[in-house]
PDB file of N, CA and C in Angstrom:
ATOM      1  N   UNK A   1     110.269 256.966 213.247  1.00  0.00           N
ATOM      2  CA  UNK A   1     109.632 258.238 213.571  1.00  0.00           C
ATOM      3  C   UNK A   1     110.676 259.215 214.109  1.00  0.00           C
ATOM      4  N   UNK A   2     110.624 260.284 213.538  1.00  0.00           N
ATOM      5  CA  UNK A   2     111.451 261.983 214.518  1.00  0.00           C
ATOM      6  C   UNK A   2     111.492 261.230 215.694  1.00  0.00           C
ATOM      7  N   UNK A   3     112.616 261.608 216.335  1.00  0.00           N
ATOM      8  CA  UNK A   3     112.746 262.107 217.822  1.00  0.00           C
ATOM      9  C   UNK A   3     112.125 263.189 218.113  1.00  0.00           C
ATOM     10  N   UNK A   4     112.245 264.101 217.332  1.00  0.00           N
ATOM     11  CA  UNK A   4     111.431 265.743 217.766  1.00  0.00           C
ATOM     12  C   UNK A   4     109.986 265.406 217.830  1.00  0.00           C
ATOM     13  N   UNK A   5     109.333 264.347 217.033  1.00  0.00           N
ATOM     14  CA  UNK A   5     107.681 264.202 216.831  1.00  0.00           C
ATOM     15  C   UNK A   5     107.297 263.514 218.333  1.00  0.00           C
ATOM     16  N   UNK A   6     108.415 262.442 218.284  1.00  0.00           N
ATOM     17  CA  UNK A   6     108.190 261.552 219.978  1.00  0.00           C
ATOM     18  C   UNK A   6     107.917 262.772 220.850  1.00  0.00           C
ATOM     19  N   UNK A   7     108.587 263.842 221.257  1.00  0.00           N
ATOM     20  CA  UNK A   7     109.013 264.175 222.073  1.00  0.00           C
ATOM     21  C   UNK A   7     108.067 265.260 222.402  1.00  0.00           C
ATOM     22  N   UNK A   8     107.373 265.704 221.040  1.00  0.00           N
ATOM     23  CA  UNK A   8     106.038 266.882 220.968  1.00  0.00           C
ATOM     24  C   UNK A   8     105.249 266.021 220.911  1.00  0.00           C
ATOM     25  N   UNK A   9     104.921 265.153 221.294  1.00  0.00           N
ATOM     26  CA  UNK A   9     103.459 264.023 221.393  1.00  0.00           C
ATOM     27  C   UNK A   9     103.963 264.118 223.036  1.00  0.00           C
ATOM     28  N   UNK A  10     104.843 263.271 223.464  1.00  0.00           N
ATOM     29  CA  UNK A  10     105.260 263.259 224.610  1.00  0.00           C
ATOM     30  C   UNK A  10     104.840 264.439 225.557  1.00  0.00           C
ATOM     31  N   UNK A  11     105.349 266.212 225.375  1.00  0.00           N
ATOM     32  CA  UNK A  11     105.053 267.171 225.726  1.00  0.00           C
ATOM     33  C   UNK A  11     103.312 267.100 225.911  1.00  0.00           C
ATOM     34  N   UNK A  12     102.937 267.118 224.627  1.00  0.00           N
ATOM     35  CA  UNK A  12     101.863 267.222 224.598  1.00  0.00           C
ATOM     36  C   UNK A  12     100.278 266.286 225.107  1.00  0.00           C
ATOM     37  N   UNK A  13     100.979 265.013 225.327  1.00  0.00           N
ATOM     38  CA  UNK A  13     100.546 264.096 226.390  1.00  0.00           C
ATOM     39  C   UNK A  13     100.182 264.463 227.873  1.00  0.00           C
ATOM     40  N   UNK A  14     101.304 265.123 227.995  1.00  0.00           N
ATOM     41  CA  UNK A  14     101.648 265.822 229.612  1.00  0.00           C
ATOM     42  C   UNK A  14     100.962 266.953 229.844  1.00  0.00           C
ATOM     43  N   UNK A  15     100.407 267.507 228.871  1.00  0.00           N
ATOM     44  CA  UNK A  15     100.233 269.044 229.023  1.00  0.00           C
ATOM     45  C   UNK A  15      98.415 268.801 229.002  1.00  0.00           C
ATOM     46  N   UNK A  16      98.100 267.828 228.481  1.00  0.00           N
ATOM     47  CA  UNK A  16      96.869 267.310 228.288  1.00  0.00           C
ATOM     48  C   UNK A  16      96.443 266.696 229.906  1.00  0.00           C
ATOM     49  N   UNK A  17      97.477 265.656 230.364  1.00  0.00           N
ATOM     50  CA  UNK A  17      96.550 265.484 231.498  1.00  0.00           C
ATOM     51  C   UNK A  17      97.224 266.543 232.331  1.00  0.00           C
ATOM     52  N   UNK A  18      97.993 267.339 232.605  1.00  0.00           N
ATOM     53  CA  UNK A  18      97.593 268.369 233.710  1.00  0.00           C
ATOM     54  C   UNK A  18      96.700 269.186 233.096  1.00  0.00           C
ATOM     55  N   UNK A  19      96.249 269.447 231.906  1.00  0.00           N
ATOM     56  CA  UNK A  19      94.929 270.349 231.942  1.00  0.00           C
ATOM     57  C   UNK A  19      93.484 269.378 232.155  1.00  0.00           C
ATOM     58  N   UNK A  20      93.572 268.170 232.524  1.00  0.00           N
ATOM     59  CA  UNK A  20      92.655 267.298 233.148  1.00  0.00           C
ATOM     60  C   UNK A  20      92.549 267.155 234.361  1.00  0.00           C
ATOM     61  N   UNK A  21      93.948 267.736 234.992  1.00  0.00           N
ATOM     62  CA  UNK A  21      94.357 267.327 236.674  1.00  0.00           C
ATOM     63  C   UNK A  21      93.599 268.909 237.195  1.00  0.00           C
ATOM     64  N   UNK A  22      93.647 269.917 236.459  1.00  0.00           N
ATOM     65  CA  UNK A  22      93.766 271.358 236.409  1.00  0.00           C
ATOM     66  C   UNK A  22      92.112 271.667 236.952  1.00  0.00           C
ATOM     67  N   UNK A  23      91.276 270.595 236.086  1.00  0.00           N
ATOM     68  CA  UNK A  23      89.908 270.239 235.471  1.00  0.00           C
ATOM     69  C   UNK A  23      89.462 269.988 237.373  1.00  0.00           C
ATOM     70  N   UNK A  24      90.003 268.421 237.385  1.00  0.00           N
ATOM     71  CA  UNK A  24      89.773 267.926 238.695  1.00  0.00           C
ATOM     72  C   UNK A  24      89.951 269.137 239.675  1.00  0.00           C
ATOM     73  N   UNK A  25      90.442 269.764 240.160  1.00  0.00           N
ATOM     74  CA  UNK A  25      90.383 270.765 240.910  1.00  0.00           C
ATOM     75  C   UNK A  25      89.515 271.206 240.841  1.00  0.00           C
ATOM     76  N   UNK A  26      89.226 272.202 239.800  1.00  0.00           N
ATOM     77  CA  UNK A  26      88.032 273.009 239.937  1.00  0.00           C
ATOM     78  C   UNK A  26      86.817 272.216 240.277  1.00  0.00           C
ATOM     79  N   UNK A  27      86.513 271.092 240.140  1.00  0.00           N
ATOM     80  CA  UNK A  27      85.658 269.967 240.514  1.00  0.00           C
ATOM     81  C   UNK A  27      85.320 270.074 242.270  1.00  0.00           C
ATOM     82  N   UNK A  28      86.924 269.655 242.117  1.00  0.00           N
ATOM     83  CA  UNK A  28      86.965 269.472 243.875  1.00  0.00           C
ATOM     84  C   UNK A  28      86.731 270.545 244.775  1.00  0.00           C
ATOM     85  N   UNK A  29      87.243 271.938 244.269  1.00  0.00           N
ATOM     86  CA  UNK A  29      86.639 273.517 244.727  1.00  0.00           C
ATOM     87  C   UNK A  29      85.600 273.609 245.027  1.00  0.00           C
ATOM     88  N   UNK A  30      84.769 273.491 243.764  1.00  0.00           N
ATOM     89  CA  UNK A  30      83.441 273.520 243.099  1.00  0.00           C
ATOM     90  C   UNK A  30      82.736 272.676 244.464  1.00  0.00           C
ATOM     91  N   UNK A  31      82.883 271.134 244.508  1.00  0.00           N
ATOM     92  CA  UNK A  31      82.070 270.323 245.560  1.00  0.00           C
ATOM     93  C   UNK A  31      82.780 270.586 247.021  1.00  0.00           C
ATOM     94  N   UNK A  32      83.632 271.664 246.910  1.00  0.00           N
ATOM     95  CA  UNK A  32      83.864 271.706 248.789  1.00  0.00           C
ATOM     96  C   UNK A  32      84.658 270.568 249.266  1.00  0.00           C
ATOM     97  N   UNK A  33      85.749 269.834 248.136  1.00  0.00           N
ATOM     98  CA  UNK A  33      86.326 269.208 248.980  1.00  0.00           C
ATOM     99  C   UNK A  33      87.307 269.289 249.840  1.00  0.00           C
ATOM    100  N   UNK A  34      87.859 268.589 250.529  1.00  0.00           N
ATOM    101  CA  UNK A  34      88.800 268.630 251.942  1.00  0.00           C
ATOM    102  C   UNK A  34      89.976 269.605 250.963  1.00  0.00           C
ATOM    103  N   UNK A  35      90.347 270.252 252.105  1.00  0.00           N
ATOM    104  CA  UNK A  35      91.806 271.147 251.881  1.00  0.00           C
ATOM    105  C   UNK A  35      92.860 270.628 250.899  1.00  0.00           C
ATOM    106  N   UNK A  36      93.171 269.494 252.267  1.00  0.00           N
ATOM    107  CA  UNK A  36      94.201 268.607 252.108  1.00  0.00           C
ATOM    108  C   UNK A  36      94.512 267.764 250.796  1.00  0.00           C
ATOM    109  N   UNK A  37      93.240 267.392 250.299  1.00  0.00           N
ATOM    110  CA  UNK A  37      93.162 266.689 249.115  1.00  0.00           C
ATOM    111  C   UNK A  37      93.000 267.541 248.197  1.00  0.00           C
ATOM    112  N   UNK A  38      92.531 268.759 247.956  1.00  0.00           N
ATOM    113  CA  UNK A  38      93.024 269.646 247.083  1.00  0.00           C
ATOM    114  C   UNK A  38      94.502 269.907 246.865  1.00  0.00           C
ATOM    115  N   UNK A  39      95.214 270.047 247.964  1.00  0.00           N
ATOM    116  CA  UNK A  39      96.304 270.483 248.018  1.00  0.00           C
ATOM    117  C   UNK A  39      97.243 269.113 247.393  1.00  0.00           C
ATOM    118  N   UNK A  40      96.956 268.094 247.538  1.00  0.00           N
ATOM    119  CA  UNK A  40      97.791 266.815 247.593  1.00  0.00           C
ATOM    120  C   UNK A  40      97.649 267.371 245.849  1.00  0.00           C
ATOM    121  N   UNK A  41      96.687 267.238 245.272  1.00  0.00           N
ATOM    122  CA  UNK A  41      96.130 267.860 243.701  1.00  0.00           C
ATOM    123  C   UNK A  41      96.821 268.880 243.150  1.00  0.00           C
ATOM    124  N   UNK A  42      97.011 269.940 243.523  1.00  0.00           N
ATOM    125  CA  UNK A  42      98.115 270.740 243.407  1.00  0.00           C
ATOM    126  C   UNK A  42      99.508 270.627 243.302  1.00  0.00           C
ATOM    127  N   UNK A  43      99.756 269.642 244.068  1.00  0.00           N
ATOM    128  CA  UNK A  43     101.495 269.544 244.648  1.00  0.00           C
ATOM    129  C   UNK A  43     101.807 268.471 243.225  1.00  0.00           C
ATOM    130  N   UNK A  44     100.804 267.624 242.873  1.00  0.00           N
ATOM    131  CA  UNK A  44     101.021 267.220 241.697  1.00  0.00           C
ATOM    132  C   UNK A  44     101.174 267.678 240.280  1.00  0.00           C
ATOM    133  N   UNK A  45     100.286 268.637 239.980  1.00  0.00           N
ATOM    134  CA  UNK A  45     100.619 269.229 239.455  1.00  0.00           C
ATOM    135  C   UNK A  45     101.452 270.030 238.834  1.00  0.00           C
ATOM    136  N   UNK A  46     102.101 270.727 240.559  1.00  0.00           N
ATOM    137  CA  UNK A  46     103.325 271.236 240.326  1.00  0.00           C
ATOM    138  C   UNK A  46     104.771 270.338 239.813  1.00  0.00           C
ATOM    139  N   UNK A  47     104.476 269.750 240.261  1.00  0.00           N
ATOM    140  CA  UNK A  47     105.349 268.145 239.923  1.00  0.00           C
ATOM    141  C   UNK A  47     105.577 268.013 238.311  1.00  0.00           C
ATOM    142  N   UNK A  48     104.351 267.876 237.562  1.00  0.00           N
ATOM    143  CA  UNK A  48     103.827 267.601 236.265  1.00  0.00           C
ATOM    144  C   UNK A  48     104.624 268.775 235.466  1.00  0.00           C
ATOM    145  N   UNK A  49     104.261 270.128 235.860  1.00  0.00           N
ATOM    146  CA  UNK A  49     104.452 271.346 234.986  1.00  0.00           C
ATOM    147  C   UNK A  49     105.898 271.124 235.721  1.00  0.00           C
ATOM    148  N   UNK A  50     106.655 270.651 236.541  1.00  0.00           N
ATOM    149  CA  UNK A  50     108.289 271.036 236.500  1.00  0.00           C
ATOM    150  C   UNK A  50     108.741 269.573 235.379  1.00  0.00           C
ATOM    151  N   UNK A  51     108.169 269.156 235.569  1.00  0.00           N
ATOM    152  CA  UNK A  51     108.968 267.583 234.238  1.00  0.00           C
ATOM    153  C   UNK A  51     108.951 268.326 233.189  1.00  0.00           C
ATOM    154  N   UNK A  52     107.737 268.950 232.913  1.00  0.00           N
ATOM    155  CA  UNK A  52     107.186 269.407 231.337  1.00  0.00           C
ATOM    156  C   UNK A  52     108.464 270.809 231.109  1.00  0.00           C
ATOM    157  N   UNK A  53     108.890 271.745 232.186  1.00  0.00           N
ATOM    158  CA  UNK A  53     109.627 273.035 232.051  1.00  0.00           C
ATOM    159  C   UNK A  53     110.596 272.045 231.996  1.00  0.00           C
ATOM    160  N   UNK A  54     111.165 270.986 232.702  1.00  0.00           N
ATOM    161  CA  UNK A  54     112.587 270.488 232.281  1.00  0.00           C
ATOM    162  C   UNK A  54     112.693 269.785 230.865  1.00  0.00           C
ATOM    163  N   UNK A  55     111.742 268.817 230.483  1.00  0.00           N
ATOM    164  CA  UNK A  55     111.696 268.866 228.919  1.00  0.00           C
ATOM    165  C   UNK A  55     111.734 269.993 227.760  1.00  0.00           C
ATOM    166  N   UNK A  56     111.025 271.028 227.923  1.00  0.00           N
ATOM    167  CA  UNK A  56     111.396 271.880 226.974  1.00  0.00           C
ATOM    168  C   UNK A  56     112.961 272.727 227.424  1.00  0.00           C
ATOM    169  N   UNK A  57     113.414 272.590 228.389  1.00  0.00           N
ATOM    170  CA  UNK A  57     114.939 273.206 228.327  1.00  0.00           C
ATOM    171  C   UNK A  57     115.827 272.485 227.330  1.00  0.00           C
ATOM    172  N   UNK A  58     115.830 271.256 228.042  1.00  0.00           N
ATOM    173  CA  UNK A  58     116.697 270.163 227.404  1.00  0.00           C
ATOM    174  C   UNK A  58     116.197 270.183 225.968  1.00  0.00           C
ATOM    175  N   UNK A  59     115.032 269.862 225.524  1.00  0.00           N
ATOM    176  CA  UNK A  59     114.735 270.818 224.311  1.00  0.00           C
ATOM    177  C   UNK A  59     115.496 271.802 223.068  1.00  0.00           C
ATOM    178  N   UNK A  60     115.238 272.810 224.041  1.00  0.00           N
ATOM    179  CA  UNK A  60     115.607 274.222 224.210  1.00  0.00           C
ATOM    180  C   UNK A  60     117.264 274.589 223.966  1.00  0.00           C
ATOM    181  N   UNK A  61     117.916 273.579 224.944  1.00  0.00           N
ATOM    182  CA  UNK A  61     119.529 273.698 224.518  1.00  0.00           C
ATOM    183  C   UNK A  61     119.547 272.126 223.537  1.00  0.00           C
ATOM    184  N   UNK A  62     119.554 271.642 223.351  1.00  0.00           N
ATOM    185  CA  UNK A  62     119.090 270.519 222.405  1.00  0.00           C
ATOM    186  C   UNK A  62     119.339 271.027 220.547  1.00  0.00           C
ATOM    187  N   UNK A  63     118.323 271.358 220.517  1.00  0.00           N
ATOM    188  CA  UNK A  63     118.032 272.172 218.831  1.00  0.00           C
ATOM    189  C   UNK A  63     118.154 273.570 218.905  1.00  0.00           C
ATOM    190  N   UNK A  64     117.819 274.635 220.048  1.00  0.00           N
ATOM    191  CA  UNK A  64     117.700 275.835 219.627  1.00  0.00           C
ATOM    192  C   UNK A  64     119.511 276.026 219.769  1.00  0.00           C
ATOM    193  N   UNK A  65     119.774 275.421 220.727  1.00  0.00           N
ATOM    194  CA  UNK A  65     121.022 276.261 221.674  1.00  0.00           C
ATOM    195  C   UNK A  65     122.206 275.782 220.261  1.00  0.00           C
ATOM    196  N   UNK A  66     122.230 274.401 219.842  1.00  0.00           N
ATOM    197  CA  UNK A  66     123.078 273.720 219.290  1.00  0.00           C
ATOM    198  C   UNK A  66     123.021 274.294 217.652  1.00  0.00           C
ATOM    199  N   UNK A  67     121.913 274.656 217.258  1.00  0.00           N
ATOM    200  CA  UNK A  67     121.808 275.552 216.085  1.00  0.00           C
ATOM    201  C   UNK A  67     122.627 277.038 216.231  1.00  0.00           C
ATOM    202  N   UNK A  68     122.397 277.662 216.936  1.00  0.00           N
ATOM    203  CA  UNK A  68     122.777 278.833 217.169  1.00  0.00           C
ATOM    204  C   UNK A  68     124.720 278.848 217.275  1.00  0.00           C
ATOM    205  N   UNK A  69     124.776 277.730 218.257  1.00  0.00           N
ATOM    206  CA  UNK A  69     126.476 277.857 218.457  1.00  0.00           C
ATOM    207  C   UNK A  69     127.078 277.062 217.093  1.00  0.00           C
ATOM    208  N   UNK A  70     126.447 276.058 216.249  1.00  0.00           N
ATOM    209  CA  UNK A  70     126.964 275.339 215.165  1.00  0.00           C
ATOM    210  C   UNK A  70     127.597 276.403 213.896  1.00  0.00           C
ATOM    211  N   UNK A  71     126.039 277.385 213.829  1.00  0.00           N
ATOM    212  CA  UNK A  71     126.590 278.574 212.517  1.00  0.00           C
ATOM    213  C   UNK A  71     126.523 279.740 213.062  1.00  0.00           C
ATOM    214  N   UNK A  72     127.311 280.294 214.039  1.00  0.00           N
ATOM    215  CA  UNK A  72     127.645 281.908 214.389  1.00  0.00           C
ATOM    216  C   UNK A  72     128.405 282.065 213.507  1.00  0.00           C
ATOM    217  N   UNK A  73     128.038 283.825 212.823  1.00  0.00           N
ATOM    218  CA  UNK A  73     129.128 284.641 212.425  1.00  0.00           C
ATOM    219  C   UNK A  73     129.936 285.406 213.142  1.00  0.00           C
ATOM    220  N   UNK A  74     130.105 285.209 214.441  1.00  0.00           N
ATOM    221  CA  UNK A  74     130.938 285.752 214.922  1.00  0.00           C
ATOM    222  C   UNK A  74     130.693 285.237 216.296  1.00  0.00           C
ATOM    223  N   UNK A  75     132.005 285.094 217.350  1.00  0.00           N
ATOM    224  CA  UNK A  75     132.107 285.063 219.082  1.00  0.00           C
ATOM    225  C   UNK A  75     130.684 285.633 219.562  1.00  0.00           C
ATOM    226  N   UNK A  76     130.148 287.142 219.103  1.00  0.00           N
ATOM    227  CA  UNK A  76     129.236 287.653 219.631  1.00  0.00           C
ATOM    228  C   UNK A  76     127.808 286.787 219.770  1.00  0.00           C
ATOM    229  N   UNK A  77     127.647 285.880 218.527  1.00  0.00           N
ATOM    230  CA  UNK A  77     126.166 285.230 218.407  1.00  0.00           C
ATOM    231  C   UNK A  77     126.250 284.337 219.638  1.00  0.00           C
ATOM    232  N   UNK A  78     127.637 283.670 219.678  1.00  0.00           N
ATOM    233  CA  UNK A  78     127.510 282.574 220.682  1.00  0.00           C
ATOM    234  C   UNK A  78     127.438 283.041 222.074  1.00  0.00           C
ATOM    235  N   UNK A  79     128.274 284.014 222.193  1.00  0.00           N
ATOM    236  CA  UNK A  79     127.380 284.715 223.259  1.00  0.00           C
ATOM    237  C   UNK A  79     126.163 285.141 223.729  1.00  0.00           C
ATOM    238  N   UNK A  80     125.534 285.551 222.723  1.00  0.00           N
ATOM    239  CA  UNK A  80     123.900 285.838 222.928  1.00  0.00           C
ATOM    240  C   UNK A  80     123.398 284.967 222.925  1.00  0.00           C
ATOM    241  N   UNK A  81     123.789 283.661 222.481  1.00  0.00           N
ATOM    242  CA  UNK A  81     123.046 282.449 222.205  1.00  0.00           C
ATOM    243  C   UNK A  81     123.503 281.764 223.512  1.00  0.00           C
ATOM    244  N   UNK A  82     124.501 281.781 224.865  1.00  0.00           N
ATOM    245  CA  UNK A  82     124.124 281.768 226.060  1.00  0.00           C
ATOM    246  C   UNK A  82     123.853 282.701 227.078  1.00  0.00           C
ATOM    247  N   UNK A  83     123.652 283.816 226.755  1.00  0.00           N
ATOM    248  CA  UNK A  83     122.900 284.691 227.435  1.00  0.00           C
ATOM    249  C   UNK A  83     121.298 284.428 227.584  1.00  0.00           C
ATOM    250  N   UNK A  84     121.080 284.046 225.834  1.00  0.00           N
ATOM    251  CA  UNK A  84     119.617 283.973 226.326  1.00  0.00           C
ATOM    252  C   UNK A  84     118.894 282.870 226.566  1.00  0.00           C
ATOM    253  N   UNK A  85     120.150 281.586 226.339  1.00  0.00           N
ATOM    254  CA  UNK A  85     119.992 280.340 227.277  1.00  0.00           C
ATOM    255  C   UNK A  85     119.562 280.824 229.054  1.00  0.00           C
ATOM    256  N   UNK A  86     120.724 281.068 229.661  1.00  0.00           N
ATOM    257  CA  UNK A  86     120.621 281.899 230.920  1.00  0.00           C
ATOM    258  C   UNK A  86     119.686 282.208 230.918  1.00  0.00           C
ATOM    259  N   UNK A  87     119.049 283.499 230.507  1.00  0.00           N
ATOM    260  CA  UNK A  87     117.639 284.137 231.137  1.00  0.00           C
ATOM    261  C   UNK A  87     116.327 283.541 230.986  1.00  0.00           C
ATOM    262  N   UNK A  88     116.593 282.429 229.642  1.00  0.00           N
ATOM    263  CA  UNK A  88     114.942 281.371 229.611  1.00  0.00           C
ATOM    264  C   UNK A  88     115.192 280.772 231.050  1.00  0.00           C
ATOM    265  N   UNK A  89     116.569 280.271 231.017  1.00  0.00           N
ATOM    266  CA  UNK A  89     116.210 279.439 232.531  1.00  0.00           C
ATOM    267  C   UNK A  89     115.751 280.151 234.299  1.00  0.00           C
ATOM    268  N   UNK A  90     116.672 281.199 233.801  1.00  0.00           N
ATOM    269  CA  UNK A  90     116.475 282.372 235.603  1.00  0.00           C
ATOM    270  C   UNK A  90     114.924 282.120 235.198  1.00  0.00           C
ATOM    271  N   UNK A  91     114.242 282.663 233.872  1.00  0.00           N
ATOM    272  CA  UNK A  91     112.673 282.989 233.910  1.00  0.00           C
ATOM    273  C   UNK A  91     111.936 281.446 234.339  1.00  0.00           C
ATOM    274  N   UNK A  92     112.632 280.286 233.843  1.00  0.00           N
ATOM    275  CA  UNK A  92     111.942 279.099 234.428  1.00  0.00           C
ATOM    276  C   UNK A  92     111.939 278.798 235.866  1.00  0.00           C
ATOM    277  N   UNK A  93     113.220 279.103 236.332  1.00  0.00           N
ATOM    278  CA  UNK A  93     113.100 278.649 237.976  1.00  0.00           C
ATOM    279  C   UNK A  93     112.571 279.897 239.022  1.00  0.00           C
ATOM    280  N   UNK A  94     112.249 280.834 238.267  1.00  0.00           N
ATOM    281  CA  UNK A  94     111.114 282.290 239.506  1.00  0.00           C
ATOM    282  C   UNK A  94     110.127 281.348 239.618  1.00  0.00           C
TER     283      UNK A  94
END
């Protein structure tokens, strides 16, 4: 099997149960539960969606980055092609 297919099942595994974890919350809102255990719910989450933003980087410089620097027509592409490495990531870690 692809590595790329593993890896978009994989993504997409992840993205499935935090929109189940996402689910549970509104549950727990919904019935008034404790703060704290909402919050513990959350912090996981956040947890979940930073694995999932570090998989698609690695990703991201993986196939997009390694395509781009393999066939430039010129110094300039490879430049833009880490420039706009750079700014996906500044935009991932705000």
């Amino acid at each position: 099997m692809d590595n790329r297919l593993v890896e978009k099942d994989e993504l997409l595994t992840r993205l499935r149960k935090i929109e189940g974890q996402v689910k549970g919350i509104q549950r727990m809102v919904d019935e008034d539960k404790c703060c704290s255990e909402v919050m513990v719910q959350i912090s996981a989450i956040r947890s979940a969606i930073n694995k999932v933003g570090g998989m698609m980087i690695e990703r991201y410089i993986a196939e997009c980055m390694q395509q781009g620097i393999r066939t430039p027509d010129s110094k300039g592409e490879i430049d833009e092609s880490i420039q706009s490495m750079i700014e996906t990531i500044v935009k991932y870690v705000k």
